[in-house]
N, C-alpha and C. Protein backbone atom coordinates (compact mmCIF):
# COMPACT_ATOMS: atom_id res chain seq x y z
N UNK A 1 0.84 -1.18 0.00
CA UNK A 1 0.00 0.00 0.00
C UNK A 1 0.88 1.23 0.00
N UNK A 2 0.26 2.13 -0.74
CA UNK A 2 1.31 3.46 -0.83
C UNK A 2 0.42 4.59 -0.09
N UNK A 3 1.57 5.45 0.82
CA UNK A 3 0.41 6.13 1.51
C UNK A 3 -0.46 7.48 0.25
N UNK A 4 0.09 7.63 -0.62
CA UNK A 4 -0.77 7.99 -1.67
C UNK A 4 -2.18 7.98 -2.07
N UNK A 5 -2.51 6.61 -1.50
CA UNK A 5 -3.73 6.22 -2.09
C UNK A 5 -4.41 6.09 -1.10
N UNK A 6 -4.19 6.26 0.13
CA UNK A 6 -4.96 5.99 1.24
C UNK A 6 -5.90 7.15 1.44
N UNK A 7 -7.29 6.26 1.86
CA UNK A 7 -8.53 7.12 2.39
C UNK A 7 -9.08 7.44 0.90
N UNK A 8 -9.11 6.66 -0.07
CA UNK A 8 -9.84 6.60 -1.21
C UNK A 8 -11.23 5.63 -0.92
N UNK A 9 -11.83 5.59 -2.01
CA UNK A 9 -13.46 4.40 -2.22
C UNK A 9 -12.92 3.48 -1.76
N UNK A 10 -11.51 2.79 -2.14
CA UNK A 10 -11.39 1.66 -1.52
C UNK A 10 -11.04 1.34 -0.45
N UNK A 11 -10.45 2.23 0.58
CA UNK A 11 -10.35 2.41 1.70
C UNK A 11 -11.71 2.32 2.02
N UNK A 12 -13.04 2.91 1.81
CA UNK A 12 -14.13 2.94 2.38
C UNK A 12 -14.52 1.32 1.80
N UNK A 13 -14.53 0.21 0.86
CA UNK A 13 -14.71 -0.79 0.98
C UNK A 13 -14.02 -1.75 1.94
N UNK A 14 -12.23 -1.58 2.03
CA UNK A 14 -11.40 -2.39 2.54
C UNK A 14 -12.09 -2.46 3.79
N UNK A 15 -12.04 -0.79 4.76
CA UNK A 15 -12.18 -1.09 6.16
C UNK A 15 -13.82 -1.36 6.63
N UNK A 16 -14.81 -0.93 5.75
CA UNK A 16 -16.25 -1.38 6.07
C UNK A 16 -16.47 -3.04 6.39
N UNK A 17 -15.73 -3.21 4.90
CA UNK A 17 -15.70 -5.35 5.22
C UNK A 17 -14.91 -5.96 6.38
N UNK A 18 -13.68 -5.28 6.71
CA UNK A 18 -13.09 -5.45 7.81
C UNK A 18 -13.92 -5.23 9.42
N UNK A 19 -14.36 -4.39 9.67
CA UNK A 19 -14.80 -3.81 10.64
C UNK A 19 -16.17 -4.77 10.73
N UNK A 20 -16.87 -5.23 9.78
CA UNK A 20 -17.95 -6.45 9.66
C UNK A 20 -17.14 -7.78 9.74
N UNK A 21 -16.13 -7.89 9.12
CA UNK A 21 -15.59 -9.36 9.93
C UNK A 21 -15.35 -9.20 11.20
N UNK A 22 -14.28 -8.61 11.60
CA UNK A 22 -14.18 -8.37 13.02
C UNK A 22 -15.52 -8.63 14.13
N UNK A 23 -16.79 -7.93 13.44
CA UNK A 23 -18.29 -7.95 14.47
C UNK A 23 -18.80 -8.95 14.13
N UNK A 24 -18.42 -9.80 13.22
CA UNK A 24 -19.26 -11.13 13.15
C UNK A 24 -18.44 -12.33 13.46
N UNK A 25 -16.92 -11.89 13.82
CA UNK A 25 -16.23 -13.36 14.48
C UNK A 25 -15.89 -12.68 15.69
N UNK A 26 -16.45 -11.71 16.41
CA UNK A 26 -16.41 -11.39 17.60
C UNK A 26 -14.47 -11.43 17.64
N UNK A 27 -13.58 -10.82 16.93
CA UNK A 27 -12.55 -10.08 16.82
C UNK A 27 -12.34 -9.05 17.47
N UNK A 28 -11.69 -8.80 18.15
CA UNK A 28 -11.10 -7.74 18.88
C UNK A 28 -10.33 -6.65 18.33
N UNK A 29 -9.59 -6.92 17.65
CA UNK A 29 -7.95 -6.24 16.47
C UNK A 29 -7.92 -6.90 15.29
N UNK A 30 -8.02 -5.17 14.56
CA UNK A 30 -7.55 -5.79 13.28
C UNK A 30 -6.15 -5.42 13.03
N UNK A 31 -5.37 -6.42 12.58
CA UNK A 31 -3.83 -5.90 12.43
C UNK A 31 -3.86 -5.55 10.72
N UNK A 32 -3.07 -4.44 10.45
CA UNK A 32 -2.96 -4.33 9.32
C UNK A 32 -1.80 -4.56 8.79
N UNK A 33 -1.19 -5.64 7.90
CA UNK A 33 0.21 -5.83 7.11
C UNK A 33 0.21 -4.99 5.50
N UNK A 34 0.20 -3.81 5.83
CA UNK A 34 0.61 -2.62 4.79
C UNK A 34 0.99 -2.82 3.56
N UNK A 35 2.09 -3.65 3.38
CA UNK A 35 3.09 -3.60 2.60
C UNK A 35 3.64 -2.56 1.88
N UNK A 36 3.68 -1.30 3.19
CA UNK A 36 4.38 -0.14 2.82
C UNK A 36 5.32 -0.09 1.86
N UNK A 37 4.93 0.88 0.55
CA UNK A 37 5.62 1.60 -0.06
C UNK A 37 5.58 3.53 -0.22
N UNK A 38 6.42 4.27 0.66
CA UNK A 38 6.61 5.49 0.21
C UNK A 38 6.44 5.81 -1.27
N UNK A 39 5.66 6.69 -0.87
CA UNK A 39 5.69 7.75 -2.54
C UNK A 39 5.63 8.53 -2.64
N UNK A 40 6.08 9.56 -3.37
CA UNK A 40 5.96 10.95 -3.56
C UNK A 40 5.11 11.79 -3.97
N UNK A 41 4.94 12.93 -3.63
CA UNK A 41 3.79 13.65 -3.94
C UNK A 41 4.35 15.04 -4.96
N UNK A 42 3.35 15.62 -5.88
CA UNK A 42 3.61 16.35 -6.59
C UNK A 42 3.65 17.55 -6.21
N UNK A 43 4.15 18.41 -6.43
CA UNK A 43 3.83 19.81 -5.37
C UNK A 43 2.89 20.85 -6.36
N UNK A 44 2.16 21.56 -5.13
CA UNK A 44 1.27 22.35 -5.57
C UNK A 44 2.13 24.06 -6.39
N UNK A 45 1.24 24.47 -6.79
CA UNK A 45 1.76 25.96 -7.40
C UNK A 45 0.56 26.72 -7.10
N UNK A 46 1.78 28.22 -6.56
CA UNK A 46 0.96 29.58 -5.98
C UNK A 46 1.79 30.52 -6.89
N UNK A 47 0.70 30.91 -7.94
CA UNK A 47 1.04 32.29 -8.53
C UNK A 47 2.53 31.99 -9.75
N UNK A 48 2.65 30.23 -10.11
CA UNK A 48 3.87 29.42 -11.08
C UNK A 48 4.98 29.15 -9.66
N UNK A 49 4.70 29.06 -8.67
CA UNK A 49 5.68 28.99 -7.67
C UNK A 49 5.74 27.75 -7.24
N UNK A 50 6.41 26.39 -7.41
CA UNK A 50 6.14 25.49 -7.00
C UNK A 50 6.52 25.03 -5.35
N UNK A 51 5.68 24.48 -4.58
CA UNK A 51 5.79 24.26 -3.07
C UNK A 51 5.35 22.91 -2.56
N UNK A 52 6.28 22.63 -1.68
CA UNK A 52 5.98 21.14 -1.33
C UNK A 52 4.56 21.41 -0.70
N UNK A 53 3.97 19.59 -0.04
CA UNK A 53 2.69 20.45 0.55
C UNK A 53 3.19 19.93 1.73
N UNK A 54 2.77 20.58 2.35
CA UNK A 54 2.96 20.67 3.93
C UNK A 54 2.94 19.66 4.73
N UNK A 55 3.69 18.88 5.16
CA UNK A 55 3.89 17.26 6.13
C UNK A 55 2.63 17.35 7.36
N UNK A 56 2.07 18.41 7.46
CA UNK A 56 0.88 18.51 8.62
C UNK A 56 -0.10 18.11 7.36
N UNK A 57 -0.28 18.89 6.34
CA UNK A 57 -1.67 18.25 5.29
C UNK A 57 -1.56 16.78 5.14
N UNK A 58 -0.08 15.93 4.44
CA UNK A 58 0.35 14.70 4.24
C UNK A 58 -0.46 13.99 5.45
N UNK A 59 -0.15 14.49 6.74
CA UNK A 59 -0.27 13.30 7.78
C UNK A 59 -1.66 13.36 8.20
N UNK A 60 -2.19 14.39 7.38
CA UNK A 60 -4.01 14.61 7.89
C UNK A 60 -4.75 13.79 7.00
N UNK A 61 -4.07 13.96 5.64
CA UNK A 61 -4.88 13.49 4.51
C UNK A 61 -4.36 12.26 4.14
N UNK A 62 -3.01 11.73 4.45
CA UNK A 62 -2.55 10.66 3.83
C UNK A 62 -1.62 10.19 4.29
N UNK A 63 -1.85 9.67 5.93
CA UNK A 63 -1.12 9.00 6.74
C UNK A 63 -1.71 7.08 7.18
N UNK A 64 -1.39 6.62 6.30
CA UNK A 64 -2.11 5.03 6.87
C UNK A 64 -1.97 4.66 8.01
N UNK A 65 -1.21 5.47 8.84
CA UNK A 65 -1.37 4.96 10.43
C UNK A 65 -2.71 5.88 11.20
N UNK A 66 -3.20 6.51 10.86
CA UNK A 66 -4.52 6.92 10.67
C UNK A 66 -5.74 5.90 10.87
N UNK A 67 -5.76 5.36 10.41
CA UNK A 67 -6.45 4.81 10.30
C UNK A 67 -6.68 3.57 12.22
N UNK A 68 -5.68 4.01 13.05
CA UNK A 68 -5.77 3.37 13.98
C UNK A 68 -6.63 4.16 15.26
N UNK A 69 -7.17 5.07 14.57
CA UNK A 69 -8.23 5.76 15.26
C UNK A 69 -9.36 5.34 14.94
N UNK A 70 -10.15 4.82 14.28
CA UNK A 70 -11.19 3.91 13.59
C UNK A 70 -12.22 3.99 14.07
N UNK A 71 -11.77 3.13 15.38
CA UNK A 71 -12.88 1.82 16.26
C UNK A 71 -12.55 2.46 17.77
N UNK A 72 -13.50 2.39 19.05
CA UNK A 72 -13.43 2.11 20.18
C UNK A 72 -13.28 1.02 20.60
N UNK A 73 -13.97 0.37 19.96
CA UNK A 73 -14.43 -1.15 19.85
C UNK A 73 -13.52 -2.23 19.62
N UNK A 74 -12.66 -1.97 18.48
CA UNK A 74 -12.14 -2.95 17.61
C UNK A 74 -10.87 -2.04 17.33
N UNK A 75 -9.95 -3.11 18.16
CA UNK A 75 -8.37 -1.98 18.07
C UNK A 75 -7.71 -2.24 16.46
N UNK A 76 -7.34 -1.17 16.42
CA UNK A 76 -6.48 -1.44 14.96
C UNK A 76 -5.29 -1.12 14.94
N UNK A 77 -4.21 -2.17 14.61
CA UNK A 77 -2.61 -1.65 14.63
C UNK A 77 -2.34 -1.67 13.05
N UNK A 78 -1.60 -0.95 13.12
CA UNK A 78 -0.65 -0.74 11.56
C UNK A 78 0.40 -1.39 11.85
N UNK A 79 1.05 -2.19 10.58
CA UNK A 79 2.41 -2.68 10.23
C UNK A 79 2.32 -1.85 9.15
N UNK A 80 3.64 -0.72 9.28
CA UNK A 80 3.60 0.16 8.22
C UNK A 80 5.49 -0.07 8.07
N UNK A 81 6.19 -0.73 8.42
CA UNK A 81 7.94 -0.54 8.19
C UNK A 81 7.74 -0.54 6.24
N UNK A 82 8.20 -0.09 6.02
CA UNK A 82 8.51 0.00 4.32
C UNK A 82 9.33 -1.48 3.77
N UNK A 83 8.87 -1.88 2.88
CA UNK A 83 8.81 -3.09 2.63
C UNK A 83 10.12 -3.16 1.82
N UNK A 84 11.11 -3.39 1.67
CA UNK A 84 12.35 -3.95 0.99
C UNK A 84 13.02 -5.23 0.79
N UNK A 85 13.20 -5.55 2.07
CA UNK A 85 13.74 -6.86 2.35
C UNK A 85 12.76 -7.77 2.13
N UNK A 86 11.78 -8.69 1.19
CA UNK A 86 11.04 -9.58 1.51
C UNK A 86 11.27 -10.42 2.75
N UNK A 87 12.04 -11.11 2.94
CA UNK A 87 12.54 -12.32 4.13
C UNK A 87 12.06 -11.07 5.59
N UNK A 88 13.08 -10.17 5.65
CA UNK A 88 13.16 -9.93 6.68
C UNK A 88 11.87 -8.72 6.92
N UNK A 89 11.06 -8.57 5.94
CA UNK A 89 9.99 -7.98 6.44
C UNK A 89 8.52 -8.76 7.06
N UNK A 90 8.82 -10.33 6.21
CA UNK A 90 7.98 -11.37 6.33
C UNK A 90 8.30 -11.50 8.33
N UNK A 91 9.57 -11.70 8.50
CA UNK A 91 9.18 -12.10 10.04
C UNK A 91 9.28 -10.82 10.95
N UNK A 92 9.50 -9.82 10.63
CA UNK A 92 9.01 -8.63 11.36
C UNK A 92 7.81 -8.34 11.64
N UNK A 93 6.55 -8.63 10.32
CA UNK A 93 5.34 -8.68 10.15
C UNK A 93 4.58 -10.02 11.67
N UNK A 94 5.29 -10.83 11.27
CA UNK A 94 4.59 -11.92 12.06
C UNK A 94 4.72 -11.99 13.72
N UNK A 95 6.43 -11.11 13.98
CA UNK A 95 6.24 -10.89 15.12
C UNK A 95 5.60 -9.04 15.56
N UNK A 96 5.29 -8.63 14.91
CA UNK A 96 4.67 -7.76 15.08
C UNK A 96 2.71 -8.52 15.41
N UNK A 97 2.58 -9.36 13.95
CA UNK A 97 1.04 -9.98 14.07
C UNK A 97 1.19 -10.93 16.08
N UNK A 98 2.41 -11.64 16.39
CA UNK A 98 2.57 -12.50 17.54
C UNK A 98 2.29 -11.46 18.90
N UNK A 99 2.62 -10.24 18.70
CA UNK A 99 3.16 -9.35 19.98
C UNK A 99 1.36 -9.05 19.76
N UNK A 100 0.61 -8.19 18.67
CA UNK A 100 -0.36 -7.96 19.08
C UNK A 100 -1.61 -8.63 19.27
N UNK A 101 -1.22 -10.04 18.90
CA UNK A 101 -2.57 -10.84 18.96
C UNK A 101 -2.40 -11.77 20.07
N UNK A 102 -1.56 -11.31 20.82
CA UNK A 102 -1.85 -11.94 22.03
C UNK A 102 -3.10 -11.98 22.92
N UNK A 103 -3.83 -13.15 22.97
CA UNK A 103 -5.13 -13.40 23.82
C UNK A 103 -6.09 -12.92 23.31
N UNK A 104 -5.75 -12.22 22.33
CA UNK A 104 -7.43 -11.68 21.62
C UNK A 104 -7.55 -12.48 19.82
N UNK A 105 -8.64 -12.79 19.55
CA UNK A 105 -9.03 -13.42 18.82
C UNK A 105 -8.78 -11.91 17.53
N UNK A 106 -8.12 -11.87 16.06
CA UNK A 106 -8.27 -10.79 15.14
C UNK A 106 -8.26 -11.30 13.58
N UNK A 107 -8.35 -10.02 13.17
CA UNK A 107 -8.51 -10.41 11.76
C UNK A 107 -7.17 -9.56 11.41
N UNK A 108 -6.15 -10.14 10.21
CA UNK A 108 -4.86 -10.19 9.87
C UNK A 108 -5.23 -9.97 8.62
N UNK A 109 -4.35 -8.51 8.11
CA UNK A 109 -5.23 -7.91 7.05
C UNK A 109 -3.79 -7.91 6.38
N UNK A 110 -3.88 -8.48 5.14
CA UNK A 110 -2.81 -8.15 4.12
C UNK A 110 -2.82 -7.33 3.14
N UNK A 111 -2.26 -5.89 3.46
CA UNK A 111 -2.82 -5.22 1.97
C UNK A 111 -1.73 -4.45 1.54
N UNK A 112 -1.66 -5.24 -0.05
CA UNK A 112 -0.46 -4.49 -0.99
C UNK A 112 -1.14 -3.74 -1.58
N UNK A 113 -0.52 -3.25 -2.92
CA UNK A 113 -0.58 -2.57 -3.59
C UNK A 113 -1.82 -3.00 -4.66
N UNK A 114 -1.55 -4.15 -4.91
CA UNK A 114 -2.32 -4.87 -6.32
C UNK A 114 -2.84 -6.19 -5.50
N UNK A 115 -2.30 -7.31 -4.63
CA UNK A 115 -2.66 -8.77 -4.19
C UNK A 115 -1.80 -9.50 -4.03
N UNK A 116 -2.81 -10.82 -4.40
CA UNK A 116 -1.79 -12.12 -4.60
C UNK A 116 -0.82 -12.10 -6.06
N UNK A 117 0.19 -12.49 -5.86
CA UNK A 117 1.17 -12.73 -6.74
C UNK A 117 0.52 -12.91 -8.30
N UNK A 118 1.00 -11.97 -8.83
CA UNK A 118 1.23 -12.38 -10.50
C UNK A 118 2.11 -13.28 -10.95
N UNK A 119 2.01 -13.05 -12.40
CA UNK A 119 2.99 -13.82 -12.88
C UNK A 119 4.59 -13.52 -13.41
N UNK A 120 4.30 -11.68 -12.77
CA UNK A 120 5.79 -11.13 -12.34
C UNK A 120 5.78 -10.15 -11.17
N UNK A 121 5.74 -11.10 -9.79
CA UNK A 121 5.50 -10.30 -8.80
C UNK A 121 6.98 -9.40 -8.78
N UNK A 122 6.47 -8.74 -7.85
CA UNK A 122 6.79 -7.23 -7.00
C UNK A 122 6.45 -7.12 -5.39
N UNK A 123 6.93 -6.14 -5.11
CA UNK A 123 6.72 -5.80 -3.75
C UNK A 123 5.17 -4.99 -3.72
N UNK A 124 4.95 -4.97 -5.23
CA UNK A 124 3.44 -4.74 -4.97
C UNK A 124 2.51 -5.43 -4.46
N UNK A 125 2.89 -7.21 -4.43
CA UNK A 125 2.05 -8.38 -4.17
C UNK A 125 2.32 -8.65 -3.03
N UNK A 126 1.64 -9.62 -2.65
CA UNK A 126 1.84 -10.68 -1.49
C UNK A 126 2.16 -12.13 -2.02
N UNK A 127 3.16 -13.13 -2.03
CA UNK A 127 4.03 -13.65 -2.45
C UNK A 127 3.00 -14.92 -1.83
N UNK A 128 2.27 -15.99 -2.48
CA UNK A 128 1.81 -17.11 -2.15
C UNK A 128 2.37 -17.79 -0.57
N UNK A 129 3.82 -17.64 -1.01
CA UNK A 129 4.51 -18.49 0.11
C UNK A 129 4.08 -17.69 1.48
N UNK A 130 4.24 -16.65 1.38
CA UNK A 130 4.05 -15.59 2.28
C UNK A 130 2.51 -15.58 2.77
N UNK A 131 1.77 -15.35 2.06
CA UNK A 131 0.57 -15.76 2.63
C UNK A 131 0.41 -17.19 3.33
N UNK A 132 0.91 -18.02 3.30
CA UNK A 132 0.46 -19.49 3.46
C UNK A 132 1.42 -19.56 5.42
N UNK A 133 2.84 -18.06 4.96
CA UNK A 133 3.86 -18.05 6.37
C UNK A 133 2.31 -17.37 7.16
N UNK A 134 1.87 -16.54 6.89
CA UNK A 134 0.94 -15.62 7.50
C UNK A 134 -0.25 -16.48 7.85
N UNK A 135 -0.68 -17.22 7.56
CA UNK A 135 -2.15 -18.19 7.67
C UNK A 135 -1.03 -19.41 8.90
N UNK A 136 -0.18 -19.98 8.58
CA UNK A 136 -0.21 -20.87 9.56
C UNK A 136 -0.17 -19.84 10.52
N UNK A 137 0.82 -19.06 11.07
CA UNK A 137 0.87 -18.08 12.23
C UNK A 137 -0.34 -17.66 13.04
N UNK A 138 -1.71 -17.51 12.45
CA UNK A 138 -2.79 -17.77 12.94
C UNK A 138 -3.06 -18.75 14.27
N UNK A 139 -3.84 -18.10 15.12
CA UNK A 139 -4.56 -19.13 15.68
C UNK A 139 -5.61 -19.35 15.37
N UNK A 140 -6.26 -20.48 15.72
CA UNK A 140 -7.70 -21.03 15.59
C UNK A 140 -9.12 -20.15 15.86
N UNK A 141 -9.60 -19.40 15.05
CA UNK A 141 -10.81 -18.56 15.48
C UNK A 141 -10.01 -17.38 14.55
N UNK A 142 -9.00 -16.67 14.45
CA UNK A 142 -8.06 -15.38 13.51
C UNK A 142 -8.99 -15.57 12.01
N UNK A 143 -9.35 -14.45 11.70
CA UNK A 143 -9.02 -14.34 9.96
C UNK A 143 -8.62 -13.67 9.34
N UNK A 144 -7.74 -14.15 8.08
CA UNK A 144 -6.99 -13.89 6.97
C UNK A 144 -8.00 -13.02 5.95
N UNK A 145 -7.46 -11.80 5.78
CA UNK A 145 -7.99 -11.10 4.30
C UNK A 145 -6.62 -10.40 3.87
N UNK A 146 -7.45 -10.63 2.57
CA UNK A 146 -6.00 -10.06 1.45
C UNK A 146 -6.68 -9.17 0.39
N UNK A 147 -5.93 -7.88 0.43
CA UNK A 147 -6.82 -6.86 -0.74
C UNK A 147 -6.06 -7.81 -2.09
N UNK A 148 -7.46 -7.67 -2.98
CA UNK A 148 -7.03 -7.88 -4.54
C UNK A 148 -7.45 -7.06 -5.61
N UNK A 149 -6.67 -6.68 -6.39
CA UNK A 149 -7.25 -5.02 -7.00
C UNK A 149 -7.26 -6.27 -8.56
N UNK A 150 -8.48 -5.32 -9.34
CA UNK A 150 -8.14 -6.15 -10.54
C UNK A 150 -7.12 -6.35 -10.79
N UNK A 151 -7.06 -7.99 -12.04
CA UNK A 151 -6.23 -8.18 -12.32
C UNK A 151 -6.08 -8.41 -14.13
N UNK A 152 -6.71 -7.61 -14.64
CA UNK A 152 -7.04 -7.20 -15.87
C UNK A 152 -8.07 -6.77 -16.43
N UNK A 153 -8.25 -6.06 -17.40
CA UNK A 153 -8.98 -4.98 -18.24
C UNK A 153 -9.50 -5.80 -19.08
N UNK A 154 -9.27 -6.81 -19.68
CA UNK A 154 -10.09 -7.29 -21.28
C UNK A 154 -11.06 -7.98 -20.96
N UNK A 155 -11.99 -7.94 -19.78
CA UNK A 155 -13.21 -8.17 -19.49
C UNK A 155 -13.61 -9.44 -19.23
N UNK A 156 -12.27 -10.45 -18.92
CA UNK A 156 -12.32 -11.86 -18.85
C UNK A 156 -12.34 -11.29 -16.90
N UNK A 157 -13.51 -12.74 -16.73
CA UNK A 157 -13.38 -12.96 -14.64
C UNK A 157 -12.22 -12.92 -14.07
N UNK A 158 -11.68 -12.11 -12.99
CA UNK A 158 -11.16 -12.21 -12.50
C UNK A 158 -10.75 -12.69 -10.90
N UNK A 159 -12.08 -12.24 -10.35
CA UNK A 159 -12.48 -12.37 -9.38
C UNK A 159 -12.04 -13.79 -8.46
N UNK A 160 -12.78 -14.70 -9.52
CA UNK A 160 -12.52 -16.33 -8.43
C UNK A 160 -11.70 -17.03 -9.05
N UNK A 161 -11.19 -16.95 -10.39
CA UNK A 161 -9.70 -17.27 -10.37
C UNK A 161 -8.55 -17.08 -9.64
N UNK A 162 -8.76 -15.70 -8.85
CA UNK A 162 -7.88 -15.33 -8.01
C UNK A 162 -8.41 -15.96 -6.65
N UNK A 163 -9.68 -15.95 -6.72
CA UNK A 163 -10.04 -16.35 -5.10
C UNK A 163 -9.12 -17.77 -4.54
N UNK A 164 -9.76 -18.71 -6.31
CA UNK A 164 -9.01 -19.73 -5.77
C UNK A 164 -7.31 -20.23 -5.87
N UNK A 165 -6.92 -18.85 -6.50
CA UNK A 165 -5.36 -19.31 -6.07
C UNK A 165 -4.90 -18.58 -5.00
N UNK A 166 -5.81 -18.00 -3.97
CA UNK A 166 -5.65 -17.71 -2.47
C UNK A 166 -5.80 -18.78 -2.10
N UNK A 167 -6.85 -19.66 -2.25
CA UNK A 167 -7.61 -20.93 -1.25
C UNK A 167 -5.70 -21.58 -1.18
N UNK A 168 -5.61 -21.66 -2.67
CA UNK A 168 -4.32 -22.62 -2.64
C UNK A 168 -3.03 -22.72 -1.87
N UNK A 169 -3.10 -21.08 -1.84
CA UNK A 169 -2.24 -20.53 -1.54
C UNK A 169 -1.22 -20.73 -0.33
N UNK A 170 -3.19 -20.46 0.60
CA UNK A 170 -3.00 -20.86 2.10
C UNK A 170 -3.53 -22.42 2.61
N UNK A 171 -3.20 -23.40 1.83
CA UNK A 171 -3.68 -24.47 2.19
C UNK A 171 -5.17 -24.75 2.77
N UNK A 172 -5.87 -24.55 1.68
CA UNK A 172 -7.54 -24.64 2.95
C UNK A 172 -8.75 -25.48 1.96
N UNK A 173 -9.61 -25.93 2.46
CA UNK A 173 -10.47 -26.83 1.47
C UNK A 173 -11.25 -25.76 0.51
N UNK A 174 -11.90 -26.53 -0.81
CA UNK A 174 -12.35 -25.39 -1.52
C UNK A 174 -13.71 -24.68 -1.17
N UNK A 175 -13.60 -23.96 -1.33
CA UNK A 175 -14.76 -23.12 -0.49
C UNK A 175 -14.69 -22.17 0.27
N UNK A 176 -13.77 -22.47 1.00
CA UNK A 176 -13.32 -22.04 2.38
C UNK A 176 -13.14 -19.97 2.04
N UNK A 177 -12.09 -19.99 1.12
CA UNK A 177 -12.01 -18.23 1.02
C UNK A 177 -13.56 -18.02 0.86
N UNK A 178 -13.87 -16.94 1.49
CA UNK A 178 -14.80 -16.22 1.15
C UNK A 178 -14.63 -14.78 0.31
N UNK A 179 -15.40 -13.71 -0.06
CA UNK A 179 -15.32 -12.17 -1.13
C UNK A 179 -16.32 -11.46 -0.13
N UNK A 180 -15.29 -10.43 0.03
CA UNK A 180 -16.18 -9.33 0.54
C UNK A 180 -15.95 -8.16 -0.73
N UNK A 181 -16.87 -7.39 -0.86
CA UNK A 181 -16.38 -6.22 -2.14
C UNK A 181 -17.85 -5.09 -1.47
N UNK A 182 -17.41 -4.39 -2.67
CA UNK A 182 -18.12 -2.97 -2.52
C UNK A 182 -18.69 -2.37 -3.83
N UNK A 183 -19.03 -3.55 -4.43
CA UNK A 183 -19.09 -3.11 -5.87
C UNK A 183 -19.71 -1.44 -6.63
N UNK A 184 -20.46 -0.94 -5.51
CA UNK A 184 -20.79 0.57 -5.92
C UNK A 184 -20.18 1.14 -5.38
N UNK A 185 -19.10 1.31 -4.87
CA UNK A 185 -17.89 2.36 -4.52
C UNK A 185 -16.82 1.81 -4.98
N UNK A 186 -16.41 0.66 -5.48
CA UNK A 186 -14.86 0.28 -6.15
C UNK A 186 -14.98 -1.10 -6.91
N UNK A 187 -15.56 -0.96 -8.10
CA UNK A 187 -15.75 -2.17 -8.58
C UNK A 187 -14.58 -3.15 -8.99
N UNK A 188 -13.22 -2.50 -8.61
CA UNK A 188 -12.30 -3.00 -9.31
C UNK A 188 -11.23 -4.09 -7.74
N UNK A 189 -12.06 -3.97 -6.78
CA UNK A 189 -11.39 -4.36 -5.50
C UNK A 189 -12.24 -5.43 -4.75
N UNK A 190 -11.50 -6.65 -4.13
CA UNK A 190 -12.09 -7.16 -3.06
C UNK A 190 -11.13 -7.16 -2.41
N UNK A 191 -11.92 -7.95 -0.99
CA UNK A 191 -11.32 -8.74 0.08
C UNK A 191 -11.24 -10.17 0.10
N UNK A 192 -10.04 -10.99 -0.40
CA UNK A 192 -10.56 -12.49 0.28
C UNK A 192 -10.28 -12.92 1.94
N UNK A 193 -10.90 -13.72 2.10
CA UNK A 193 -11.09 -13.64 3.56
C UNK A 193 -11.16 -15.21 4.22
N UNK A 194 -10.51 -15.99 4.86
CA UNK A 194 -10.43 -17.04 5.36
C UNK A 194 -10.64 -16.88 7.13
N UNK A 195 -11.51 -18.15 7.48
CA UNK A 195 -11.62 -17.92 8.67
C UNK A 195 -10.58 -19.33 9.60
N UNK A 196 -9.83 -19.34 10.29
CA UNK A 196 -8.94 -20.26 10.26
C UNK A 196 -9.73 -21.14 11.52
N UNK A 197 -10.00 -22.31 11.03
CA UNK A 197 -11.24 -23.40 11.83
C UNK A 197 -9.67 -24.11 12.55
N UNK A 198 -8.71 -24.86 12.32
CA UNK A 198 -7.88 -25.90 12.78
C UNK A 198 -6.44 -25.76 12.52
């Protein structure tokens, strides 16, 4: 996720479906795994004068740790470290997911840029293997969601082709992922979502 894009339509789909898993598996915390990427912003012009914009606007309008003000209810942590190292961001993530899900039952939110792995991933994705490190780490009652932004334009399904190379992903019987979406505010985004039974 780039903080760029944060607090868009799909932000209003991602965290609505979230905030409904959480109240319907009686979840406590949602942890969020970011997969921070910094980006830059364009600067505004006063009068042909170009000016950065102001790090107080940035952190009002487009800070993803923001978002841990949410809920009274339903705590929300950010994993926001900037993503470089695959390996060593994978177990930073998990002991970050270990430290805060202690004793409380949550939902473990994976959100890149684009999803599950293409067929030339990036640090835009979430890496199969990686999802499957993130699902065992779970305890029994936790669920797994993973943002998936389309994954092409020429009007062929995309949707449960991808669903089910999540199911695969994370080892689980077929069926099991479920779709949360928002189709009149972001038709181009879901959530898949596993609830971890064993």
């Amino acid at each position: 996720m780039q903080n760029c894009w944060y607090g868009d339509n799909r932000d209003l789909v991602k965290w609505s479906i979230l905030m409904h898993l959480a109240d319907m598996n009686s979840a406590s915390c949602i942890l969020q795994i970011a997969y921070f990427q910094e980006c830059s912003f364009p600067k505004v012009e006063l009068d042909s004068e170009e000016r950065a914009i102001p790090e107080e606007v940035l952190r009002h309008f487009r800070d993803v740790g923001n978002i841990k003000g949410l809920s009274s209810s339903i705590r929300v942590e950010v994993f926001d470290k900037v993503i470089t190292d695959r390996e060593r961001y994978l177990l930073e993530a998990k002991e970050f997911i270990s430290r805060h899900a202690a004793g409380c039952r949550c939902v473990v939110f994976l959100d890149p840029d684009t999803g599950l792995e293409s067929t030339q991933p990036s640090l835009k994705h979430v890496l199969r293997k990686e999802a499957n490190d993130f699902w065992k780490s779970l305890k029994v009652g936790d669920t797994l969601a993973i943002y998936q932004h389309q994954t092409n334009r020429n009007g062929k399904p995309w949707q449960e082709p991808k669903r089910m190379e999540f199911e695969k992903a994370i080892g689980v019987p077929e069926g099991s992922v479920k779709v949360g979406r928002g189709p009149k505010l972001a038709r181009d985004v879901v959530l898949f979502y596993a609830i971890k039974t064993q």
